[in-house]
C-alpha atoms as a PDB file:
ATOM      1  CA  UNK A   1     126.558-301.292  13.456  1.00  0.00           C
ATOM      2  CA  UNK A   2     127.993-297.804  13.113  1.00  0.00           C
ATOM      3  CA  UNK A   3     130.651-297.229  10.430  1.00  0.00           C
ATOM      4  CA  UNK A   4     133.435-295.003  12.458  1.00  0.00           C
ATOM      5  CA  UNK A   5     136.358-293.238  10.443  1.00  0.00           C
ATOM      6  CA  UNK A   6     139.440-293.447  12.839  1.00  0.00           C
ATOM      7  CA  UNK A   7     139.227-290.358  15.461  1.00  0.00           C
ATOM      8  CA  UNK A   8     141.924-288.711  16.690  1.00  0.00           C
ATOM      9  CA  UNK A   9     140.895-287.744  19.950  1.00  0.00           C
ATOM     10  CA  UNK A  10     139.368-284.292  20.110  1.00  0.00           C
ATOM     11  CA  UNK A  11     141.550-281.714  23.254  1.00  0.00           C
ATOM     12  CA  UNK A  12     138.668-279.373  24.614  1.00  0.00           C
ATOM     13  CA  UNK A  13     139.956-276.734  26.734  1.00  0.00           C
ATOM     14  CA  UNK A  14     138.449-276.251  29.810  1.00  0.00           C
ATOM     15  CA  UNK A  15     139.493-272.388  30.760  1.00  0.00           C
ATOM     16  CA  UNK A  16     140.371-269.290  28.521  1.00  0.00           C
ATOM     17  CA  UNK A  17     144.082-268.680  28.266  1.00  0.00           C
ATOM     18  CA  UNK A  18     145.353-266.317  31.251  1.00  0.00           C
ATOM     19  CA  UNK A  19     147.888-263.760  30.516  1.00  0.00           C
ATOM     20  CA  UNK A  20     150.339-263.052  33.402  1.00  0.00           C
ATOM     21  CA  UNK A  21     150.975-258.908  34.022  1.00  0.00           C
ATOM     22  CA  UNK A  22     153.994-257.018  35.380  1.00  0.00           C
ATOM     23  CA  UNK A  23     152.519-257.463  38.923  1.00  0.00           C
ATOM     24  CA  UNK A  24     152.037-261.479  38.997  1.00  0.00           C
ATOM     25  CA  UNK A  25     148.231-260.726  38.948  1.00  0.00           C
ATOM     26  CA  UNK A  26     146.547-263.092  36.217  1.00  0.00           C
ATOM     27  CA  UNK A  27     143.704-261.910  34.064  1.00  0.00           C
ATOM     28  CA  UNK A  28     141.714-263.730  31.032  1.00  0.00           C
ATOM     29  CA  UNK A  29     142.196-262.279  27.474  1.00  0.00           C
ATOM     30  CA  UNK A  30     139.593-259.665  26.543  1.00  0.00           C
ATOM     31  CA  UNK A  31     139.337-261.429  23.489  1.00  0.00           C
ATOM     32  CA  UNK A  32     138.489-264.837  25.172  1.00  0.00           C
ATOM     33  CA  UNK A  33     135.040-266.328  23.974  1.00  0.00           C
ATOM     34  CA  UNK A  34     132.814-267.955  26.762  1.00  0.00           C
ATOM     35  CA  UNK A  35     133.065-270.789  24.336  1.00  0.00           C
ATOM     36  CA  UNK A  36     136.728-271.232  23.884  1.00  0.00           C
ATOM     37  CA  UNK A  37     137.921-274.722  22.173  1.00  0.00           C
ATOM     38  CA  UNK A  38     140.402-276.431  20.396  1.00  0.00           C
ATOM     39  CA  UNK A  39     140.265-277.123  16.826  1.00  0.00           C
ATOM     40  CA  UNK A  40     138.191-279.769  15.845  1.00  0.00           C
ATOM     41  CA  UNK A  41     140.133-283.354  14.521  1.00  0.00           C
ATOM     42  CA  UNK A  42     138.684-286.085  11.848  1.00  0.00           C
ATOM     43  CA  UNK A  43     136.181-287.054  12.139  1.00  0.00           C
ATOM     44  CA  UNK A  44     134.340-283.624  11.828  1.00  0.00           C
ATOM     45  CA  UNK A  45     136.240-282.486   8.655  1.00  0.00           C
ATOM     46  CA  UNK A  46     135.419-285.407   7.052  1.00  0.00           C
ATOM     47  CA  UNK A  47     131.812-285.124   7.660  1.00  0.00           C
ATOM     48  CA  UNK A  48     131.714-280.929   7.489  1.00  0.00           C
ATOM     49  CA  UNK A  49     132.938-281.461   3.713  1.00  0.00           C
ATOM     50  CA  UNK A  50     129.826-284.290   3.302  1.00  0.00           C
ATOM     51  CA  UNK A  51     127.963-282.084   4.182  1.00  0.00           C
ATOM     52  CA  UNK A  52     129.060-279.133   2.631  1.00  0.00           C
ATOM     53  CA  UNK A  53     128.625-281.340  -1.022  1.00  0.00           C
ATOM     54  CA  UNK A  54     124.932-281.614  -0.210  1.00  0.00           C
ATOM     55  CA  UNK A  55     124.695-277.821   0.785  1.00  0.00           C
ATOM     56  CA  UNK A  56     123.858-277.869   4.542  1.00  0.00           C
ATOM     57  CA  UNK A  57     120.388-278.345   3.943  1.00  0.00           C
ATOM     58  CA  UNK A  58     118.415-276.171   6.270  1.00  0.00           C
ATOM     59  CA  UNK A  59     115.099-278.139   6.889  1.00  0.00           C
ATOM     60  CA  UNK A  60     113.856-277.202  10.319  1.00  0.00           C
ATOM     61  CA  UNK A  61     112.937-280.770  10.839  1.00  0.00           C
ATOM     62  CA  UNK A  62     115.369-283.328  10.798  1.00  0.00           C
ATOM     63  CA  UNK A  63     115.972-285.347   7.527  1.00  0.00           C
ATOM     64  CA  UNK A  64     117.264-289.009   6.586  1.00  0.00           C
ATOM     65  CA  UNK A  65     119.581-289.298   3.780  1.00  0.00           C
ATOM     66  CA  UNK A  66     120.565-292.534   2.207  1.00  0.00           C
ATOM     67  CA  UNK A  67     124.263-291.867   0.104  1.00  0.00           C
ATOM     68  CA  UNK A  68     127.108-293.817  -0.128  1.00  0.00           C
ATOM     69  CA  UNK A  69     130.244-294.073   2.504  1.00  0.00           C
ATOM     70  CA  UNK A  70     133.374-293.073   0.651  1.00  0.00           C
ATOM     71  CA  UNK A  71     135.439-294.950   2.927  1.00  0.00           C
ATOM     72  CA  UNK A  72     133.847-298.425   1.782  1.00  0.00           C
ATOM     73  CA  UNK A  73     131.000-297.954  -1.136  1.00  0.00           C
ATOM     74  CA  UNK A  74     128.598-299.131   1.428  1.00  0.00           C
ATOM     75  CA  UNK A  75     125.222-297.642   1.877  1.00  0.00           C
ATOM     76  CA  UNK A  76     124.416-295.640   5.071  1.00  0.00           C
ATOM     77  CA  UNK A  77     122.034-292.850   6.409  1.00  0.00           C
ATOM     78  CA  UNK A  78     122.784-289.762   7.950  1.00  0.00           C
ATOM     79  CA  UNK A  79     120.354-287.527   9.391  1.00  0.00           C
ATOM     80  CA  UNK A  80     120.599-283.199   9.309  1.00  0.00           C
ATOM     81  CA  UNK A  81     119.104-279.945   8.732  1.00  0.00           C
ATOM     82  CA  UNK A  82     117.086-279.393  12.134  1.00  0.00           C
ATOM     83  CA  UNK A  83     116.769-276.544  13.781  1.00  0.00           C
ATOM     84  CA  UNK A  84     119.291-276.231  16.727  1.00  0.00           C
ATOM     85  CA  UNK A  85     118.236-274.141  19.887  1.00  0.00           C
ATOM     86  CA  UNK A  86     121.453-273.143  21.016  1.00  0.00           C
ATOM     87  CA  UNK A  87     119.878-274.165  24.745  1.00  0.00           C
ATOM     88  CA  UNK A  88     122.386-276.656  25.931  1.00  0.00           C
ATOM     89  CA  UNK A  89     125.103-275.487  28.036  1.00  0.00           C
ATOM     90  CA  UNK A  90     127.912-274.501  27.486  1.00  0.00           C
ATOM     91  CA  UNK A  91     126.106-271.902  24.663  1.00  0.00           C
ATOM     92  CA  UNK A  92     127.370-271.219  21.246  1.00  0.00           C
ATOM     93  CA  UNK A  93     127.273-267.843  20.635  1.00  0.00           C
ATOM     94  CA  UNK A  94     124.517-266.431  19.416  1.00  0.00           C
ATOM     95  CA  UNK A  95     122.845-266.967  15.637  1.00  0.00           C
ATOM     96  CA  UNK A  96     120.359-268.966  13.676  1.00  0.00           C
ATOM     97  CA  UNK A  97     122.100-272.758  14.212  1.00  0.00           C
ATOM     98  CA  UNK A  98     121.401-275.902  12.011  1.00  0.00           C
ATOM     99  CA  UNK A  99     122.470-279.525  13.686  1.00  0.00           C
ATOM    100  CA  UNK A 100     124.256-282.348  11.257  1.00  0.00           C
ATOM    101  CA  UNK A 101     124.847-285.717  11.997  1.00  0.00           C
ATOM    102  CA  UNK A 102     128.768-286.549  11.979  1.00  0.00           C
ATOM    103  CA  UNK A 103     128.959-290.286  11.778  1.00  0.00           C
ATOM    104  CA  UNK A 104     127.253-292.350   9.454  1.00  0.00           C
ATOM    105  CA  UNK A 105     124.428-295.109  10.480  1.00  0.00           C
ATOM    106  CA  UNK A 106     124.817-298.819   8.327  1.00  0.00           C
ATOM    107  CA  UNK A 107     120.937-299.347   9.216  1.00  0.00           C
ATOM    108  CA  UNK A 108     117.941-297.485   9.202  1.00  0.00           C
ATOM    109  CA  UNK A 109     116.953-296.791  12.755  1.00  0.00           C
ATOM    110  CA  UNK A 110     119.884-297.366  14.150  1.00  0.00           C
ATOM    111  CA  UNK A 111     121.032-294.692  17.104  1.00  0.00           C
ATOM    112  CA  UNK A 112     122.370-291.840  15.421  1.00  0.00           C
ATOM    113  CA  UNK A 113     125.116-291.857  18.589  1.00  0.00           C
ATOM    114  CA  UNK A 114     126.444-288.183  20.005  1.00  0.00           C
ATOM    115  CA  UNK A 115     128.270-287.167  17.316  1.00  0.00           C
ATOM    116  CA  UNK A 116     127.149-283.814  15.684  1.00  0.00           C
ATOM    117  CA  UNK A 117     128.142-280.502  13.218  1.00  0.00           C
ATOM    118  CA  UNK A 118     126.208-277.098  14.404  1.00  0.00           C
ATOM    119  CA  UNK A 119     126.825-274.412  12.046  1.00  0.00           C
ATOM    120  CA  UNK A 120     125.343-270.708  11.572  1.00  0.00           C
ATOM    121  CA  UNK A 121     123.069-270.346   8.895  1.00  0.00           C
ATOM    122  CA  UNK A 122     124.557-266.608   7.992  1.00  0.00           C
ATOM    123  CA  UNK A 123     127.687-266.753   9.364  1.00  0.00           C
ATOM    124  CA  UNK A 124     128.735-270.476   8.498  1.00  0.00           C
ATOM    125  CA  UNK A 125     131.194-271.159  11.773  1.00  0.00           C
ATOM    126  CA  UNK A 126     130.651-274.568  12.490  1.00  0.00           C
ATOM    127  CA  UNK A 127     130.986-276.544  15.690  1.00  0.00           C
ATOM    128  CA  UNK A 128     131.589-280.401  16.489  1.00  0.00           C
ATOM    129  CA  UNK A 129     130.648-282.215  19.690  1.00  0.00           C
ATOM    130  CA  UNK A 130     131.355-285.639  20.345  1.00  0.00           C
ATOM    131  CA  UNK A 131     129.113-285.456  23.363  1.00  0.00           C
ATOM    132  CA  UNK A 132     125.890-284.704  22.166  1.00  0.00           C
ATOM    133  CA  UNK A 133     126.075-280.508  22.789  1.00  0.00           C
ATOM    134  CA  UNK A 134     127.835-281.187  26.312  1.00  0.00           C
ATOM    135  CA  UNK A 135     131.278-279.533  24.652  1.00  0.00           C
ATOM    136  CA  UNK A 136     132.671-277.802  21.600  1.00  0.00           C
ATOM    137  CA  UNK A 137     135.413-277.728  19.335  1.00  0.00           C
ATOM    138  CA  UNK A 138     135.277-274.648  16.456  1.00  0.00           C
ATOM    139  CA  UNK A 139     135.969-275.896  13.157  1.00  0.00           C
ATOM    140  CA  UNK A 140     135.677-272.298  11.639  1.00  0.00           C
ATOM    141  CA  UNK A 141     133.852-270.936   8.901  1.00  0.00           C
ATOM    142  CA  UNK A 142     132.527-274.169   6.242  1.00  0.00           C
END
């Protein structure tokens, strides 16, 4: 059974903002990333700052970690530090991406689930997805 900290649910937007001219013609923002998303809700802080106290390990591989839940003292597993290939659409932008569980497992083995943190490994912006790299939310530098 996985141990779930309440989720507030997470609003991607679908379509950069559109800015209306003199003329009624509408154009994006030049500023508008092809990856444009909301800001990320709890869960994701939650597990951005556990992960954050153990460093973002950078493994390459993926790696199990037994720790504690602070919600209930009870031990879990959380797996992190692969490699991420940036190859699933919609793209993150690119850099030299890490992927991070975000939700912890109450047995060994048990499916890790969809849940994930991608961050940059120079430039530190993190993502979540709830859907297993099918969307994003930026959580911002961590």
């Amino acid at each position: 059974m996985r141990t779930r900290l309440r989720r507030t649910p997470v609003a991607i937007v679908l379509a950069a903002a559109v800015v209306f001219t003199g003329t009624g013609a509408v154009a994006a923002p030049a500023s508008a990333a092809p990856h444009a998303v909301a800001a990320c809700a709890a869960p994701s802080a939650t597990f951005a700052a556990w992960w954050t106290d153990e460093g973002w390990p950078r493994t390459g591989s993926n790696k199990e970690y037994q720790t504690t839940d602070p919600s209930d003292g009870d031990t879990v597993w959380i797996w992190g530090g692969e490699t991420y290939r940036n190859d699933s659409a919609p793209e993150l932008p690119s850099g030299t991406y890490n992927s991070y569980d975000a939700d912890f497992l109450t047995s060994k083995g048990e499916n890790r689930g969809a849940d994930r943190l991608v961050r940059d490994a120079t430039t530190h912006e993190t993502y979540y997805t709830d859907d297993h790299y099918g969307s994003w939310c930026d959580m911002g530098t961590t």
